[in-house]
PDB file of N, CA and C in Angstrom:
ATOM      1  N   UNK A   1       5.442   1.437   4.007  1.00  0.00           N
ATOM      2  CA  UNK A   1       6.813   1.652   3.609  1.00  0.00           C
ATOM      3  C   UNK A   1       7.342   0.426   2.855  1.00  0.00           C
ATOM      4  N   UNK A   2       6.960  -0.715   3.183  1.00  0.00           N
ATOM      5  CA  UNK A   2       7.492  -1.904   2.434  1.00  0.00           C
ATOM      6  C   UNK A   2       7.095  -2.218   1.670  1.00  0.00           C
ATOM      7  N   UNK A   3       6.116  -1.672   1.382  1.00  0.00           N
ATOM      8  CA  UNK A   3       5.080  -1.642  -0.098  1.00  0.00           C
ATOM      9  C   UNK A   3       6.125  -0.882  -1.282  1.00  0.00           C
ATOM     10  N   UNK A   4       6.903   0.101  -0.660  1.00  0.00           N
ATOM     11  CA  UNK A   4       7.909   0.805  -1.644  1.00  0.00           C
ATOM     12  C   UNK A   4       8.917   0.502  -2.700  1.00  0.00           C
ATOM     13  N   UNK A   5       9.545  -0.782  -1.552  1.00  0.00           N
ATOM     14  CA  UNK A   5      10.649  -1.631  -1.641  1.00  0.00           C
ATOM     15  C   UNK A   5      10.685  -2.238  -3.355  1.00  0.00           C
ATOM     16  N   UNK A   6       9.159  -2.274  -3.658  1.00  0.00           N
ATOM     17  CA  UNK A   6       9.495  -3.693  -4.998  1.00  0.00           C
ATOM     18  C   UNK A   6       8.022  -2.448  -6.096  1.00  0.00           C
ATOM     19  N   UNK A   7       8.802  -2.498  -7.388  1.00  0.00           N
ATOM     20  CA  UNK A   7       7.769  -2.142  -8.523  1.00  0.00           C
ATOM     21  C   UNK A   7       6.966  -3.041  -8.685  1.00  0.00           C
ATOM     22  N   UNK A   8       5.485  -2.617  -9.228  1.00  0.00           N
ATOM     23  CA  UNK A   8       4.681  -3.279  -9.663  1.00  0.00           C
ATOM     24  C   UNK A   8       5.049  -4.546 -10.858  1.00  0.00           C
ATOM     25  N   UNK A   9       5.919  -4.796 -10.920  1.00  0.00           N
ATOM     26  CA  UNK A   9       6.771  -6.040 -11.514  1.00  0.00           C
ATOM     27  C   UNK A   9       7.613  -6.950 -11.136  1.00  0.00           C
ATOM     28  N   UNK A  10       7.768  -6.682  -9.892  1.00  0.00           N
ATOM     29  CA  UNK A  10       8.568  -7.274  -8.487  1.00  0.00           C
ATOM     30  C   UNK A  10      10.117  -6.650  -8.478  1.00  0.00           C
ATOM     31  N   UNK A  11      10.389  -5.932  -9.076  1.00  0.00           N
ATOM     32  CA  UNK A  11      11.642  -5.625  -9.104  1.00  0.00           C
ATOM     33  C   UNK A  11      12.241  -4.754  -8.217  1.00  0.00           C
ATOM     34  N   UNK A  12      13.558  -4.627  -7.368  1.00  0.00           N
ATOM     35  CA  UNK A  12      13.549  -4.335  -5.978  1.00  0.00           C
ATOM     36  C   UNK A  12      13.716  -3.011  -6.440  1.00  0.00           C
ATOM     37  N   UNK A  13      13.551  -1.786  -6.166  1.00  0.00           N
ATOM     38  CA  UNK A  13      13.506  -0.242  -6.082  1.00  0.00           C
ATOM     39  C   UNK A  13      14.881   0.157  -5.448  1.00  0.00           C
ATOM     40  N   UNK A  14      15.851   0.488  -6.120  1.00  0.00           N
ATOM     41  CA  UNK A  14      17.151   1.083  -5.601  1.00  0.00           C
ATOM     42  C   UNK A  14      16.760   2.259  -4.489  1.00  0.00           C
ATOM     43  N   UNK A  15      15.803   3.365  -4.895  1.00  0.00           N
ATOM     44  CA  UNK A  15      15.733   4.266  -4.140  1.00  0.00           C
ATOM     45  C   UNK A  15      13.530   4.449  -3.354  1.00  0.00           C
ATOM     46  N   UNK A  16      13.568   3.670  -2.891  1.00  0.00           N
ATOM     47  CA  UNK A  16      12.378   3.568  -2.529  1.00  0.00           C
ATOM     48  C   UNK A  16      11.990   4.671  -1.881  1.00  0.00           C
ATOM     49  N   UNK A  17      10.448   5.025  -2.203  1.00  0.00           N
ATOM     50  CA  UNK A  17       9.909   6.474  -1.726  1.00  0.00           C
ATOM     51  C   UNK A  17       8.518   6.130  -1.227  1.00  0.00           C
ATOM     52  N   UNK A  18       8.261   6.174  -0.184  1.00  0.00           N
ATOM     53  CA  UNK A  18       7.074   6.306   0.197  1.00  0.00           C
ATOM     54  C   UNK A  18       6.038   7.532   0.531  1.00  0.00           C
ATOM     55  N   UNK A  19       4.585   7.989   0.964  1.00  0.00           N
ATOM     56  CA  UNK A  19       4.418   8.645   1.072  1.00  0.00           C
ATOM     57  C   UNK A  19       4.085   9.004   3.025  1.00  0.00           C
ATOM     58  N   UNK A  20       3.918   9.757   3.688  1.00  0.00           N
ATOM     59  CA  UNK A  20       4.082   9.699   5.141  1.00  0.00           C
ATOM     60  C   UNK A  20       2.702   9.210   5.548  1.00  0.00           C
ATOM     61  N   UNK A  21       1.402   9.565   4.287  1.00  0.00           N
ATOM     62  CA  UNK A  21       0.156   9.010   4.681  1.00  0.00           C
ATOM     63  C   UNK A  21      -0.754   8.940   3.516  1.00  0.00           C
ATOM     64  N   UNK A  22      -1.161   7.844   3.875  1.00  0.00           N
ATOM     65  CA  UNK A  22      -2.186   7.436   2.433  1.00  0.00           C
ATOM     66  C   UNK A  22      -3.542   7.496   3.229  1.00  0.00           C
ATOM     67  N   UNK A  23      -4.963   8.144   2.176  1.00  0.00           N
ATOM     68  CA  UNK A  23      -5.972   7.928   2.449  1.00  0.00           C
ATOM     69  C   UNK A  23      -7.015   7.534   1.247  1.00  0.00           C
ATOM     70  N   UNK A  24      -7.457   6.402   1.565  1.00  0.00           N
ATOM     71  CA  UNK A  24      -8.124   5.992   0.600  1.00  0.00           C
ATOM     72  C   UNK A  24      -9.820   6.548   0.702  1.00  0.00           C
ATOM     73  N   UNK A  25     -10.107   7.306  -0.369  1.00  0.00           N
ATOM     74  CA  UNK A  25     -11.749   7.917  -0.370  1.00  0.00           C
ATOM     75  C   UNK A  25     -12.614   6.749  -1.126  1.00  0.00           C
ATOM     76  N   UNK A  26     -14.193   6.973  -0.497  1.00  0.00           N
ATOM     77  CA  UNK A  26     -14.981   6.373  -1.438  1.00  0.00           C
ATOM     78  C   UNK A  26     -15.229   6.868  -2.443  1.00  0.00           C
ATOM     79  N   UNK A  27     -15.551   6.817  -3.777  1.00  0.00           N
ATOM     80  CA  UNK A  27     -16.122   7.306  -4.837  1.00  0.00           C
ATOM     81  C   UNK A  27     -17.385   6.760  -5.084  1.00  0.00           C
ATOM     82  N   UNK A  28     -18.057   7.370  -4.624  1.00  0.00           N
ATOM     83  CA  UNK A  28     -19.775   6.729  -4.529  1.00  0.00           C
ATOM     84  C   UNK A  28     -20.159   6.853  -5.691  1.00  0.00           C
ATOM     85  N   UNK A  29     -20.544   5.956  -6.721  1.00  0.00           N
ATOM     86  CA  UNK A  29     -21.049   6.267  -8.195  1.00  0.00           C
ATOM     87  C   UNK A  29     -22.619   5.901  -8.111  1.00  0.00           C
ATOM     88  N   UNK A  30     -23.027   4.896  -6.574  1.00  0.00           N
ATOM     89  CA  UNK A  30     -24.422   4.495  -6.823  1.00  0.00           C
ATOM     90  C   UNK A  30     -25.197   5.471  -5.602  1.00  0.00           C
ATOM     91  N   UNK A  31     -24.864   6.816  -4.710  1.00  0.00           N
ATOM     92  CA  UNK A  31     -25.230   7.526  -4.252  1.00  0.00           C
ATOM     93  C   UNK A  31     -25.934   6.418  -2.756  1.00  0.00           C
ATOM     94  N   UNK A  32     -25.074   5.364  -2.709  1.00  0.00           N
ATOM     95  CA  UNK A  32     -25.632   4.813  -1.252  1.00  0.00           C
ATOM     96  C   UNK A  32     -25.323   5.297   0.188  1.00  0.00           C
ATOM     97  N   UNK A  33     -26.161   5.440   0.685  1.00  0.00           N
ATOM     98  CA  UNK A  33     -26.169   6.082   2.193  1.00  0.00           C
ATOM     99  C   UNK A  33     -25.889   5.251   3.297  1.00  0.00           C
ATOM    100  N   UNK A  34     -25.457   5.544   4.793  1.00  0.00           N
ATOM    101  CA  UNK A  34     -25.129   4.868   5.862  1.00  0.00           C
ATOM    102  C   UNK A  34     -26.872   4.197   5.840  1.00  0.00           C
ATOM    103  N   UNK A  35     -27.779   5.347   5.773  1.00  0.00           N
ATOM    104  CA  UNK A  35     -29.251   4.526   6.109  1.00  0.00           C
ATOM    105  C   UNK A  35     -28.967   3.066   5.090  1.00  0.00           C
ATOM    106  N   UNK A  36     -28.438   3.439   3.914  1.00  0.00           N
ATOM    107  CA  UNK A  36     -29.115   2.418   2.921  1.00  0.00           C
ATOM    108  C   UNK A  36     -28.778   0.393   3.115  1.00  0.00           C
ATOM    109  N   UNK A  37     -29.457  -0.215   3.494  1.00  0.00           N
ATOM    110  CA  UNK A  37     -29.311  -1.255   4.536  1.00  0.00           C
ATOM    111  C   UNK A  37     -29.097  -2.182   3.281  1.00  0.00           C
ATOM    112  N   UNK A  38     -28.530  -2.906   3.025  1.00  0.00           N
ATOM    113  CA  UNK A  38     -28.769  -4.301   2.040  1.00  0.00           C
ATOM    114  C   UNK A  38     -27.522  -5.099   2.466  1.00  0.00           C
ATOM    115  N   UNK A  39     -27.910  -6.543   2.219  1.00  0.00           N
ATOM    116  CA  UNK A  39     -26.520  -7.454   2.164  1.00  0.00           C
ATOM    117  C   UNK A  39     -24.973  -6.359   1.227  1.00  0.00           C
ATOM    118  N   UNK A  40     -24.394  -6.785   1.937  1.00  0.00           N
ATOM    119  CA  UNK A  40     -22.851  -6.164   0.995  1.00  0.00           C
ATOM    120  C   UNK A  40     -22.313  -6.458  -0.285  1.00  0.00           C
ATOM    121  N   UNK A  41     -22.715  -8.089  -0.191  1.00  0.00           N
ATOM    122  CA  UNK A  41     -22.801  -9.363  -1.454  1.00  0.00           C
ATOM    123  C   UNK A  41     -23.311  -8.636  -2.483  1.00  0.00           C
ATOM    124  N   UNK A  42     -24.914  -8.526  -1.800  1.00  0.00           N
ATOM    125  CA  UNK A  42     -25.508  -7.773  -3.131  1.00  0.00           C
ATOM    126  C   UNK A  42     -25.318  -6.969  -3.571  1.00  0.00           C
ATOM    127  N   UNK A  43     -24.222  -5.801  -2.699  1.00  0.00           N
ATOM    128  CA  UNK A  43     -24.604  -4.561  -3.280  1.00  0.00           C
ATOM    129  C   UNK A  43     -23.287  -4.772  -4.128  1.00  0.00           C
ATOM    130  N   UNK A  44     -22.187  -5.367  -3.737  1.00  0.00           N
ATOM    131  CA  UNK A  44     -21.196  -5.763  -4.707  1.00  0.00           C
ATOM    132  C   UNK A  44     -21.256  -6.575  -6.009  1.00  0.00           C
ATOM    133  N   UNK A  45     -22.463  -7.146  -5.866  1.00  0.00           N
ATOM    134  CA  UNK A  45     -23.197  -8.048  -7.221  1.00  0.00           C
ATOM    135  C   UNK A  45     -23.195  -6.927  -8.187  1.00  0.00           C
ATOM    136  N   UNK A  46     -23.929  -6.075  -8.100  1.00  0.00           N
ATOM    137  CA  UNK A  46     -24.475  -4.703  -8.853  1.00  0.00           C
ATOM    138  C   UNK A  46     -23.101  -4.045  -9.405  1.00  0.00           C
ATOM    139  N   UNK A  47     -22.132  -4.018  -9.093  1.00  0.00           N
ATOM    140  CA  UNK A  47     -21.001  -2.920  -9.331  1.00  0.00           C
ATOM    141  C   UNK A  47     -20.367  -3.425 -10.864  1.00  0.00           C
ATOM    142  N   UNK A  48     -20.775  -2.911 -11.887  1.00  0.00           N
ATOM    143  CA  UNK A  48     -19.747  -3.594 -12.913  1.00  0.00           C
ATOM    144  C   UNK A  48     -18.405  -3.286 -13.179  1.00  0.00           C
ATOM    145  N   UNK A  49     -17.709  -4.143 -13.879  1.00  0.00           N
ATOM    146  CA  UNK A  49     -16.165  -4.326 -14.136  1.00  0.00           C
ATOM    147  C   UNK A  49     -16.148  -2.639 -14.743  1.00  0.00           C
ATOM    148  N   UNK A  50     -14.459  -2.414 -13.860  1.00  0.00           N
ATOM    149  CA  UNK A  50     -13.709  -1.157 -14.547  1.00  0.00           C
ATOM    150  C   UNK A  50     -15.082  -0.188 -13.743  1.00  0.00           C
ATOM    151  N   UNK A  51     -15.043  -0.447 -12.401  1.00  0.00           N
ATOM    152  CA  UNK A  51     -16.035   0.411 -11.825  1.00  0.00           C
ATOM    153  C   UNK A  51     -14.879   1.363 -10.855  1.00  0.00           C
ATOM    154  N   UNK A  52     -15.087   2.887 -10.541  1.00  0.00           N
ATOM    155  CA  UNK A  52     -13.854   3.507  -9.913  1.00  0.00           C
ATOM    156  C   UNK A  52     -14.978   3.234  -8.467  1.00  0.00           C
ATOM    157  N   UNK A  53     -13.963   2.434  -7.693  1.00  0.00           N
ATOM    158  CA  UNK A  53     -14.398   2.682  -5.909  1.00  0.00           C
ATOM    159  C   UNK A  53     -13.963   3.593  -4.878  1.00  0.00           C
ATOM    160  N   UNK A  54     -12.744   3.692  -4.948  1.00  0.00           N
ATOM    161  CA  UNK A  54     -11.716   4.891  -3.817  1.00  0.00           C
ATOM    162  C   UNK A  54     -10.853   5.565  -5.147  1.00  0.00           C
ATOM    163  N   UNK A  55     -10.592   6.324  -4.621  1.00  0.00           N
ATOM    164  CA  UNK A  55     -10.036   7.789  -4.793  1.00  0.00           C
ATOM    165  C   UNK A  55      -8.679   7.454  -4.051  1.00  0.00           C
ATOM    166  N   UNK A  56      -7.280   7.392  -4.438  1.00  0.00           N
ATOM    167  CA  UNK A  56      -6.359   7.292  -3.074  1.00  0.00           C
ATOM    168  C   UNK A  56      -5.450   7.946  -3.201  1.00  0.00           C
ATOM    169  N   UNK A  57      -4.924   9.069  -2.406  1.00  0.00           N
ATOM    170  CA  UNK A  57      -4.132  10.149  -2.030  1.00  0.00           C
ATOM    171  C   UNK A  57      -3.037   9.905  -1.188  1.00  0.00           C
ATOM    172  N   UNK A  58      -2.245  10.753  -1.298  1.00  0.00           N
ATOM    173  CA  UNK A  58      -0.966  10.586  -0.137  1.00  0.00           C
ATOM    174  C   UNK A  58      -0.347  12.454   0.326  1.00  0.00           C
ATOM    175  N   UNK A  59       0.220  12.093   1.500  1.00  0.00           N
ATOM    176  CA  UNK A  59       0.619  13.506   1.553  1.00  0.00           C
ATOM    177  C   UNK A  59       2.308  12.809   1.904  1.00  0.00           C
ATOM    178  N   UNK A  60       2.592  14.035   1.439  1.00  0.00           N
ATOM    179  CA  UNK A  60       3.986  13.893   1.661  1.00  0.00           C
ATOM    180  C   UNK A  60       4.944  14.372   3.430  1.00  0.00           C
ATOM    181  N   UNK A  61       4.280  14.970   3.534  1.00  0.00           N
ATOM    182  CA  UNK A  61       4.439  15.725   4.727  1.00  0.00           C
ATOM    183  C   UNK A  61       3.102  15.819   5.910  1.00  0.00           C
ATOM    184  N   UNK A  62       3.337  15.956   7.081  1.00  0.00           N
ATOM    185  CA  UNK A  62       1.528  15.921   7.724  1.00  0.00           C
ATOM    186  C   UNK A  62       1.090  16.592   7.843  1.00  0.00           C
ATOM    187  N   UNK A  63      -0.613  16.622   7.532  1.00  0.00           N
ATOM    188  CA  UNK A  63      -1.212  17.624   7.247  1.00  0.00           C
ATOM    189  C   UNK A  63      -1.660  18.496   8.066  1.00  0.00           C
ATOM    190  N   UNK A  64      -0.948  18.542   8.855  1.00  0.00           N
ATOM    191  CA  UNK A  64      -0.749  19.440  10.457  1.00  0.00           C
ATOM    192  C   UNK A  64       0.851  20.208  10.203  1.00  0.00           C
ATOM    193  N   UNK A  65       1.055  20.080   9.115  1.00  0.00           N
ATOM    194  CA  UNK A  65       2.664  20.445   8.873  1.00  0.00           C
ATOM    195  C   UNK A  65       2.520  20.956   7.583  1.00  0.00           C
ATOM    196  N   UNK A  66       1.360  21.162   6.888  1.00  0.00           N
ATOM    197  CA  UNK A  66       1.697  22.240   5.645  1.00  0.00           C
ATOM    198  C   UNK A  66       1.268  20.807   4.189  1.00  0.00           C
ATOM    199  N   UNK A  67       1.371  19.271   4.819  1.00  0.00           N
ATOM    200  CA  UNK A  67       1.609  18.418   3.614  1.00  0.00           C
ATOM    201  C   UNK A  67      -0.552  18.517   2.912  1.00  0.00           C
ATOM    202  N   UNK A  68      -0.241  18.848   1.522  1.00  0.00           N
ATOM    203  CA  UNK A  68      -1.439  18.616   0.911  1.00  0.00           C
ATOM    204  C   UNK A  68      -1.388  17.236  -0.004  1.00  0.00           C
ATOM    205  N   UNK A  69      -2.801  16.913   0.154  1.00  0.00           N
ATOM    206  CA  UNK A  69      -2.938  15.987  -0.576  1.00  0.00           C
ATOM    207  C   UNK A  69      -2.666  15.806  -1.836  1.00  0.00           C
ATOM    208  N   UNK A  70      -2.038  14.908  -2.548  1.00  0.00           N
ATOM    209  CA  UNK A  70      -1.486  14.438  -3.895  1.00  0.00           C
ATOM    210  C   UNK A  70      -2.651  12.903  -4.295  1.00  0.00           C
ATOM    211  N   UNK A  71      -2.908  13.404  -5.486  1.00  0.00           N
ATOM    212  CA  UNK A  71      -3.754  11.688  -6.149  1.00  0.00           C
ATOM    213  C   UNK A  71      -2.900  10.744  -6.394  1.00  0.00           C
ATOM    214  N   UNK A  72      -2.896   9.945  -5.938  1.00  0.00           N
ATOM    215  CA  UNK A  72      -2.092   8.702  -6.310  1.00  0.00           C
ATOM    216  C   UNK A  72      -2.529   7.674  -7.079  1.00  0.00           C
ATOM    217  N   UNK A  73      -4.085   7.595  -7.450  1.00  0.00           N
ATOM    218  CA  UNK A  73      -4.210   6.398  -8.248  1.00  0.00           C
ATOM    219  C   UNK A  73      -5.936   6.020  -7.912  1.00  0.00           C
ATOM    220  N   UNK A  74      -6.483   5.009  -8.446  1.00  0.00           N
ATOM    221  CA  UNK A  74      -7.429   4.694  -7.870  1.00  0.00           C
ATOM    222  C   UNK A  74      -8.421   3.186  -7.425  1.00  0.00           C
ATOM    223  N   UNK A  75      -8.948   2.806  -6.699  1.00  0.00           N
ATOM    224  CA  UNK A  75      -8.957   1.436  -6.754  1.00  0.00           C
ATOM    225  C   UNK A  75     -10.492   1.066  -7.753  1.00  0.00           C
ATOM    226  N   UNK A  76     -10.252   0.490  -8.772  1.00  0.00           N
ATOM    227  CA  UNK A  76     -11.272   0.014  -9.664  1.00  0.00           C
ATOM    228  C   UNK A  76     -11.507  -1.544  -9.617  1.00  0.00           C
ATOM    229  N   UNK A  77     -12.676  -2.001  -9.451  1.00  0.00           N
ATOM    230  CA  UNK A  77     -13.473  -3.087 -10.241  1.00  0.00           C
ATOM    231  C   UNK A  77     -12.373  -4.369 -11.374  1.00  0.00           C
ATOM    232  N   UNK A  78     -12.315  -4.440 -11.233  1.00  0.00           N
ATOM    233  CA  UNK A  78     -11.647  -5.264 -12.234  1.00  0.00           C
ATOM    234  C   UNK A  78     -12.266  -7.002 -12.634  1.00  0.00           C
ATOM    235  N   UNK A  79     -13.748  -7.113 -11.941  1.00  0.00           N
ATOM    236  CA  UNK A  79     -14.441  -8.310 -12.504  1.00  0.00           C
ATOM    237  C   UNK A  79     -15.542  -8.132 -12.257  1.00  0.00           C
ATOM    238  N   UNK A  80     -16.485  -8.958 -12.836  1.00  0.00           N
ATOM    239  CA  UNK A  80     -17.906  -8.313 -12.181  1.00  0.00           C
ATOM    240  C   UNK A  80     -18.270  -8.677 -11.124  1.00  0.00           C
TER     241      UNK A  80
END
């Protein structure tokens, strides 16, 4: 919720909106498995810049209450 408060420019949000639940998905682009064992380091070595990692959604309402998931955005790579 306090994440709401300020735009991505710091500027305070007159009418702040949050969502009731965020879930962030993996977006597996290298098809790795729970088996697949390696340092984390490394496997983050491998990922290049502007790579999509999660998927992140929100519902507005709970999803025991009718709320469906909405895309909200996604978390990418941004160095190598």
């Amino acid at each position: 919720m306090e994440m709401s408060e300020y735009d991505e420019y710091g500027n305070e949000e007159e009418y702040p909106n949050w969502p009731f639940e965020m879930n962030v998905i993996p977006y597996d682009v290298y098809g790795w498995t729970d088996e697949y064992q390696n340092d984390f380091q490394d496997q983050l070595s491998v990922i290049p810049y502007k790579t999509v990692l999660f998927k992140v959604v929100g519902f507005d309402v709970a999803p025991a209450f009718g709320g469906e998931e909405i895309p909200m955005g996604w978390i990418v790579s941004m160095s190598d």
